[in-house]
N, C-alpha and C. Protein backbone atom coordinates (compact mmCIF):
# COMPACT_ATOMS: atom_id res chain seq x y z
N UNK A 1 0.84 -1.18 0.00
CA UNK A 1 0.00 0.00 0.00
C UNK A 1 0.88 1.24 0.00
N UNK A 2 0.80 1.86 -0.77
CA UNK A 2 1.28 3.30 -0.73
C UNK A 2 0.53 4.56 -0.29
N UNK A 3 1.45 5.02 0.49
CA UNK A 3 1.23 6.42 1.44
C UNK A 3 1.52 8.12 0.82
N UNK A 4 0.51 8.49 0.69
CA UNK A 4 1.42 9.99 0.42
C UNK A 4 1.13 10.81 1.61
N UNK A 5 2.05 11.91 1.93
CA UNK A 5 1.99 12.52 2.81
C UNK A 5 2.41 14.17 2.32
N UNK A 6 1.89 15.19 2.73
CA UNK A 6 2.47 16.43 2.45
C UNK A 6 2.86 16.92 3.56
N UNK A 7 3.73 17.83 3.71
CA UNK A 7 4.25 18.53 4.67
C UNK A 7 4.40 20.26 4.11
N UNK A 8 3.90 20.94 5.08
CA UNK A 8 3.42 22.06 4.85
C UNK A 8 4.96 22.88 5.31
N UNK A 9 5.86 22.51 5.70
CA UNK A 9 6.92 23.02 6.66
C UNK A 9 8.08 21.49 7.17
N UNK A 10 9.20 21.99 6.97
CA UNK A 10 10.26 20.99 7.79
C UNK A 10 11.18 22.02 8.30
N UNK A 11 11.07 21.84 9.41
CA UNK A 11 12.22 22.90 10.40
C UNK A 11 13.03 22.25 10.60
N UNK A 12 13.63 20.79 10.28
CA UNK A 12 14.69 20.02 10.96
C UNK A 12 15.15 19.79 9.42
N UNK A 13 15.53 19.87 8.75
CA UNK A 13 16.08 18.68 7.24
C UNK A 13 16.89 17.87 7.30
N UNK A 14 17.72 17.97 8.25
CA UNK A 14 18.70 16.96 8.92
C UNK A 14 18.16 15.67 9.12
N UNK A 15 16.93 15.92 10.23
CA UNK A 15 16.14 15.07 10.87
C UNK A 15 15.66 14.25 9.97
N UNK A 16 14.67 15.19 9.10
CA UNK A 16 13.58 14.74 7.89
C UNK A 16 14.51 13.62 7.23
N UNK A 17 16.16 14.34 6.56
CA UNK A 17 16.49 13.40 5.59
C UNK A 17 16.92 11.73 6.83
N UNK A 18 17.57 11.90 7.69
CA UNK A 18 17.81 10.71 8.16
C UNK A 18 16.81 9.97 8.12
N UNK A 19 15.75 10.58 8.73
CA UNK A 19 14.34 9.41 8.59
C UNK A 19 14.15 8.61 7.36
N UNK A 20 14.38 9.67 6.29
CA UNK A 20 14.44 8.90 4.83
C UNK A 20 15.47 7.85 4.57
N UNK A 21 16.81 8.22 5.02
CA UNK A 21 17.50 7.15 5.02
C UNK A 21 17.26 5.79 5.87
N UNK A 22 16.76 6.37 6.99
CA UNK A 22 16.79 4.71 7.56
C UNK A 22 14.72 4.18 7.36
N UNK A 23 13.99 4.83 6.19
CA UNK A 23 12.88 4.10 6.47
C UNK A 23 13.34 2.99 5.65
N UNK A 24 12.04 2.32 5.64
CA UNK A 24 12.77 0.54 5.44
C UNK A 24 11.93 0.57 3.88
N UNK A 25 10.99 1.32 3.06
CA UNK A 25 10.81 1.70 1.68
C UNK A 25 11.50 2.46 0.89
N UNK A 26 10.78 2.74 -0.17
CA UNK A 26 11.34 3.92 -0.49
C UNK A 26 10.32 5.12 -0.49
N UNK A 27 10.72 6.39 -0.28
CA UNK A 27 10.14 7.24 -0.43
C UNK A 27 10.59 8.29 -1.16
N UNK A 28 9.34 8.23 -2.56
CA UNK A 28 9.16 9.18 -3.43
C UNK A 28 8.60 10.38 -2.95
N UNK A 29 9.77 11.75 -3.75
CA UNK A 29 9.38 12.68 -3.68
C UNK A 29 8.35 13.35 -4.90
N UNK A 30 7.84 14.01 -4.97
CA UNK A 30 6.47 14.19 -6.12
C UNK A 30 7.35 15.69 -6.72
N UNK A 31 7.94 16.15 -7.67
CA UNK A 31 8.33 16.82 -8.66
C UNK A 31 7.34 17.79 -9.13
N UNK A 32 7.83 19.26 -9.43
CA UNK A 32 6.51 20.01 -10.13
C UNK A 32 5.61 19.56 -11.39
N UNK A 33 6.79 18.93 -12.18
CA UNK A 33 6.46 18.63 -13.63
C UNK A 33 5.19 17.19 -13.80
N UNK A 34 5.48 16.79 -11.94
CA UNK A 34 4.18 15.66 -12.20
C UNK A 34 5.15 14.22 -11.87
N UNK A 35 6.36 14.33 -12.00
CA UNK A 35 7.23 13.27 -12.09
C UNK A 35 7.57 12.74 -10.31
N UNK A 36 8.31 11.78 -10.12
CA UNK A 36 8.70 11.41 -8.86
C UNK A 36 10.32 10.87 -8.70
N UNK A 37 11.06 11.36 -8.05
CA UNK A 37 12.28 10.35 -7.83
C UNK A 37 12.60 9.97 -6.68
N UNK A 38 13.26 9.44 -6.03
CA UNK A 38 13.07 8.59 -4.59
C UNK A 38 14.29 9.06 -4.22
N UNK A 39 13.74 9.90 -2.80
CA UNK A 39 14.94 10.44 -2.29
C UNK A 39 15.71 9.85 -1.36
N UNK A 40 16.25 8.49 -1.20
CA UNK A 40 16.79 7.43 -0.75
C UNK A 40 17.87 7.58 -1.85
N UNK A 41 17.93 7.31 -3.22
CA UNK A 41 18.58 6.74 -4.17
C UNK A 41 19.52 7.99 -4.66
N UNK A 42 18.77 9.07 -4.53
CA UNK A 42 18.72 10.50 -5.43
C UNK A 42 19.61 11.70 -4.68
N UNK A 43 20.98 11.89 -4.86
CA UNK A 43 21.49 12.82 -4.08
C UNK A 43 20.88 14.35 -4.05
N UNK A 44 20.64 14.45 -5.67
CA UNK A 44 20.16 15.59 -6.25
C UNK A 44 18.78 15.89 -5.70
N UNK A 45 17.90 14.95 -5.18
CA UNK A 45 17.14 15.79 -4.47
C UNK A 45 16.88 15.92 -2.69
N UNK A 46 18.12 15.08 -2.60
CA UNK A 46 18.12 15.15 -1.29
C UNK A 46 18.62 17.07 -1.04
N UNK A 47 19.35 17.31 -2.05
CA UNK A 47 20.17 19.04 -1.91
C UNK A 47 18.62 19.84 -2.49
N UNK A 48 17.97 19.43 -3.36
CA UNK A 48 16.40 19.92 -3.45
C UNK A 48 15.73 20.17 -2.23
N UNK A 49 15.63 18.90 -1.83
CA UNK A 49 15.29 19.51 -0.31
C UNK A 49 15.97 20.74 0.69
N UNK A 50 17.32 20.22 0.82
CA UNK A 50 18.03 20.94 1.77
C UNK A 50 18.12 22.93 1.59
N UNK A 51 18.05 22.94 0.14
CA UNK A 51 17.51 24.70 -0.68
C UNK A 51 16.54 25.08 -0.74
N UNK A 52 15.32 24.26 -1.21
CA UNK A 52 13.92 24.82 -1.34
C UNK A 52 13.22 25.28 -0.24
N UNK A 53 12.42 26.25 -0.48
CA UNK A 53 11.54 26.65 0.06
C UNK A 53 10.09 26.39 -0.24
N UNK A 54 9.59 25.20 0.78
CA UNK A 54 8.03 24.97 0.44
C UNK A 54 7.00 25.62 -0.04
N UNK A 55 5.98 25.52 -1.07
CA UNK A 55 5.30 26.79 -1.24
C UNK A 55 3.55 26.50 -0.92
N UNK A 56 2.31 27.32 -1.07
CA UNK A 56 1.75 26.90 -0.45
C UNK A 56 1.06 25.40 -0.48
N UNK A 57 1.59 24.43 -2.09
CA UNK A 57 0.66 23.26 -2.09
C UNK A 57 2.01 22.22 -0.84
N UNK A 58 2.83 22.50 -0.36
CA UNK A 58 3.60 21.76 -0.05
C UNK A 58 4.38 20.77 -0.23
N UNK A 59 5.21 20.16 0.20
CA UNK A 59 5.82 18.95 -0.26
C UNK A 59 5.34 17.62 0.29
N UNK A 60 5.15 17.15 -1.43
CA UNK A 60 4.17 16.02 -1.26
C UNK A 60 5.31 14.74 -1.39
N UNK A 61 5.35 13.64 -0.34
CA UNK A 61 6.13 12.40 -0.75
C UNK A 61 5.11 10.85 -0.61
N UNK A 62 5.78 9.74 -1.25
CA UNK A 62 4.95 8.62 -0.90
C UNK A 62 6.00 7.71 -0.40
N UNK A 63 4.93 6.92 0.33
CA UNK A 63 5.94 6.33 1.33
C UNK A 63 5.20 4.63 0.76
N UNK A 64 6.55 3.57 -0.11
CA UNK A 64 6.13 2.72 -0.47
C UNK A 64 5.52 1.28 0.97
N UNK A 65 6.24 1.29 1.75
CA UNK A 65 6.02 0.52 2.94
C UNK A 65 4.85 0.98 4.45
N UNK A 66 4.37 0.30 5.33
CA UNK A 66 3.21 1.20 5.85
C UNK A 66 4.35 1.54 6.90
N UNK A 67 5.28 0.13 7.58
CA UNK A 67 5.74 0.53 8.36
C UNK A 67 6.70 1.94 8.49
N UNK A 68 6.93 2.74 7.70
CA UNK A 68 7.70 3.94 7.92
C UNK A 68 6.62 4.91 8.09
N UNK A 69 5.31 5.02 7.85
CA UNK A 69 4.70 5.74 8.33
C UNK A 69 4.59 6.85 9.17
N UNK A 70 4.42 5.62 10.58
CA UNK A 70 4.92 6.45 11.81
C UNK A 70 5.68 7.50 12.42
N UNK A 71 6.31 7.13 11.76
CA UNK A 71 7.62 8.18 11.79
C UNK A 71 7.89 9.30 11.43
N UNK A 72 7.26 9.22 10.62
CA UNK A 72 7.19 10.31 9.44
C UNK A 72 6.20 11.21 10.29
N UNK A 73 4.55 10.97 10.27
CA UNK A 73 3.82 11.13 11.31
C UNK A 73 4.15 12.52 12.57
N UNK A 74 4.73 11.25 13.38
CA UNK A 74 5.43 11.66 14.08
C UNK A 74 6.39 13.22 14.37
N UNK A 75 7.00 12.83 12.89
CA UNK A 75 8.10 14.35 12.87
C UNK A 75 6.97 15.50 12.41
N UNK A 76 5.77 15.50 11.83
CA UNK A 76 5.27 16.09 11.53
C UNK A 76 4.51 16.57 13.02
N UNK A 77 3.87 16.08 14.03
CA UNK A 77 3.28 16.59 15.31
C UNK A 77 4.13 17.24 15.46
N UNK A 78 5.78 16.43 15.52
CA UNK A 78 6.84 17.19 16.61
C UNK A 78 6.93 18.90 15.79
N UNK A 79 6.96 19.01 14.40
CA UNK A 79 6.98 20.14 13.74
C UNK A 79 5.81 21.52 13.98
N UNK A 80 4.72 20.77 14.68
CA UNK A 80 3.60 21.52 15.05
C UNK A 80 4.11 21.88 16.25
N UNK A 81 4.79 21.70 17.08
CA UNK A 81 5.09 22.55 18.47
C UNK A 81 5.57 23.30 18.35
C-alpha cells in the first residue's frame, strides 16, 4: 500500500532526511512537472530539499512501505510545536 503525505513546513532537514535514510521503503518525492524520484537513491534531491523553500501546495512524498509511516507522522506533530 502506498502512502502519500504532504508537509506544509520541515524545520529540521537533517532530521527529515535521516528518517528517509533509515525508512525501510522507499520514499518518493512528487516533482513540479508531475514526475517522482526517490529520495533514498537520489542525491540531487536530497540538496532539493536541503535549498527549497516549500510553497503553499507543499511537499508532497509517498511512502512505499506502511511501516515507515509512523515516523514520518510523528516528525510532523513534533513540527507543530
Amino acid at each position: 500500500m502506498l502512502t502519500t503525505l504532504t508537509f506544509c513546513t520541515i524545520p529540521n532537514t537533517d532530521k527529515f532526511l535521516n528518517m528517509v535514510t533509515q525508512s525501510c521503503g522507499n520514499v518518493m518525492l512528487h516533482l513540479p512537472d508531475g514526475s517522482m524520484c526517490d529520495l533514498k537513491q537520489s542525491n540531487i534531491a536530497r540538496q532539493f530539499i536541503r535549498m527549497m523553500s516549500i510553497g503553499k501546495d507543499g511537499l508532497r512524498i509517498t511512502l512505499s512501505k506502511e511501516n515507515d509511516i509512523s515516523s514520518f507522522i510523528r516528525y510532523m506533530q513534533e513540527s507543530a510545536l
